[in-house]
Protein backbone atom coordinates (compact mmCIF):
# COMPACT_ATOMS: atom_id res chain seq x y z
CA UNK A 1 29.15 -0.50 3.77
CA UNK A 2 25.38 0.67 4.37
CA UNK A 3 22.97 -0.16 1.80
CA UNK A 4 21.79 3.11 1.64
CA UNK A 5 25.19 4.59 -0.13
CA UNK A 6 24.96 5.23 -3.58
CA UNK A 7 28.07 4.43 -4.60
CA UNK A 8 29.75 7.00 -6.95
CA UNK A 9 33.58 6.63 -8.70
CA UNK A 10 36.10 9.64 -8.47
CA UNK A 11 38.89 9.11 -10.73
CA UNK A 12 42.28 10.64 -9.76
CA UNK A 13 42.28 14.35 -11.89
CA UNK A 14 38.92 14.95 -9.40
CA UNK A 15 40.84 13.91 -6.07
CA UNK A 16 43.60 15.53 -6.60
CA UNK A 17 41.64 18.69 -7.50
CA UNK A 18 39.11 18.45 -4.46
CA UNK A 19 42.09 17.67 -2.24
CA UNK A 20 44.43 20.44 -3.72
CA UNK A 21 47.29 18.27 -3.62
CA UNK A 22 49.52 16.80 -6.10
CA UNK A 23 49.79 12.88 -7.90
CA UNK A 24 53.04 12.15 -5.27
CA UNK A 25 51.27 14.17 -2.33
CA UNK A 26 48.30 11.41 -3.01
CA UNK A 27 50.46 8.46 -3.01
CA UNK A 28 51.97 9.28 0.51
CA UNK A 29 48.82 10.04 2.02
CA UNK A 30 47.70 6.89 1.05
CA UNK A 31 50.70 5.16 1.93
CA UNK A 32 50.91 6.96 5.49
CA UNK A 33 46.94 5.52 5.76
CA UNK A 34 45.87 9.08 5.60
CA UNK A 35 43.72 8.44 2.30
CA UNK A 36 41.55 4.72 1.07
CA UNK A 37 43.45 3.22 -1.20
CA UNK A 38 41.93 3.34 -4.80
CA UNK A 39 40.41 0.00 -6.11
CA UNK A 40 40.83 -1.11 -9.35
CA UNK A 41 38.18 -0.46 -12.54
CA UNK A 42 39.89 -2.06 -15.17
CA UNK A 43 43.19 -3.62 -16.09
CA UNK A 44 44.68 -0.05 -15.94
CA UNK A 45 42.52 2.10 -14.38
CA UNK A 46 41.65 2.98 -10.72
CA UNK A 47 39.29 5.12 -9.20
CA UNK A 48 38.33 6.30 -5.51
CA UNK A 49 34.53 5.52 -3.96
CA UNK A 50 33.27 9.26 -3.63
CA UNK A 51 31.69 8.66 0.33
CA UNK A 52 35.11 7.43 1.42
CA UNK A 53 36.80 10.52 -0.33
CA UNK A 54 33.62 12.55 1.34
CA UNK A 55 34.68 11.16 4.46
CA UNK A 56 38.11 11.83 4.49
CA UNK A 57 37.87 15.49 3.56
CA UNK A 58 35.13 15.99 5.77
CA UNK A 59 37.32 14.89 8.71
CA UNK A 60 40.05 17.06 7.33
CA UNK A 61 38.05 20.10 7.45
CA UNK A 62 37.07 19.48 11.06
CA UNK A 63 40.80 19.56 11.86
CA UNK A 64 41.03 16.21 12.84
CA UNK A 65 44.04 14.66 13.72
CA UNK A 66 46.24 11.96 11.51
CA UNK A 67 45.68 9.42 13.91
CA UNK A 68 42.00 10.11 13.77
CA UNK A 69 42.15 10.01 10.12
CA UNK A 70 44.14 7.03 9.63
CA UNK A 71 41.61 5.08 12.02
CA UNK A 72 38.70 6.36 10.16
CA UNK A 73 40.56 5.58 6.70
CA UNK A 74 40.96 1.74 8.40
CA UNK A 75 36.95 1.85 9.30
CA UNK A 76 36.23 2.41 5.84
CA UNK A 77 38.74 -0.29 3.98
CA UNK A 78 37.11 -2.89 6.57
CA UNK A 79 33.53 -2.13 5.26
CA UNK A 80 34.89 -2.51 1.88
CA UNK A 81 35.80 -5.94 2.87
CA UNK A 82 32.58 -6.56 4.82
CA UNK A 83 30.85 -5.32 2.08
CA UNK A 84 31.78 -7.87 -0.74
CA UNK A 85 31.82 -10.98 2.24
CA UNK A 86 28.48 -11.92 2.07
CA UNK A 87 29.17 -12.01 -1.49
């Protein structure tokens, strides 16, 4: 992830409002790869990082395809591990 992204938490009432899709809609698009999966906050709570979200819609509203999607979706889960390696 570039050092240069703030980093900002969407919980899941905001996704599924800027997405205008539904809880179960969410959970397949995330289990087709079509959306990052959440990460956790707390014990029971889980939230989405905003510039991946950003991303996502952004690529949506381009028309992109689902394969482009899904590859861009993998991108950004890899820099979330690359991210916390040097760690």
């Amino acid at each position: 992830m570039p050092a240069h992204i703030h980093l900002r938490i969407n919980r899941r009432p905001e996704i599924l409002g800027r997405f205008g899709i539904s809880n179960t809609c969410l959970h397949r698009r995330i289990k087709a790869g079509l959306m990052p999966p959440p990460i956790p906050l707390s014990e029971r709570s889980v939230g989405w990082l905003e510039h991946e979200v950003d991303a996502v819609l952004a690529a949506m509203v381009a028309g992109r395809r689902d394969d482009f999607i899904k590859a861009l979706v993998g991108r950004l889960v890899d820099q979330r591990k690359n991210a916390t390696a040097g760690r």
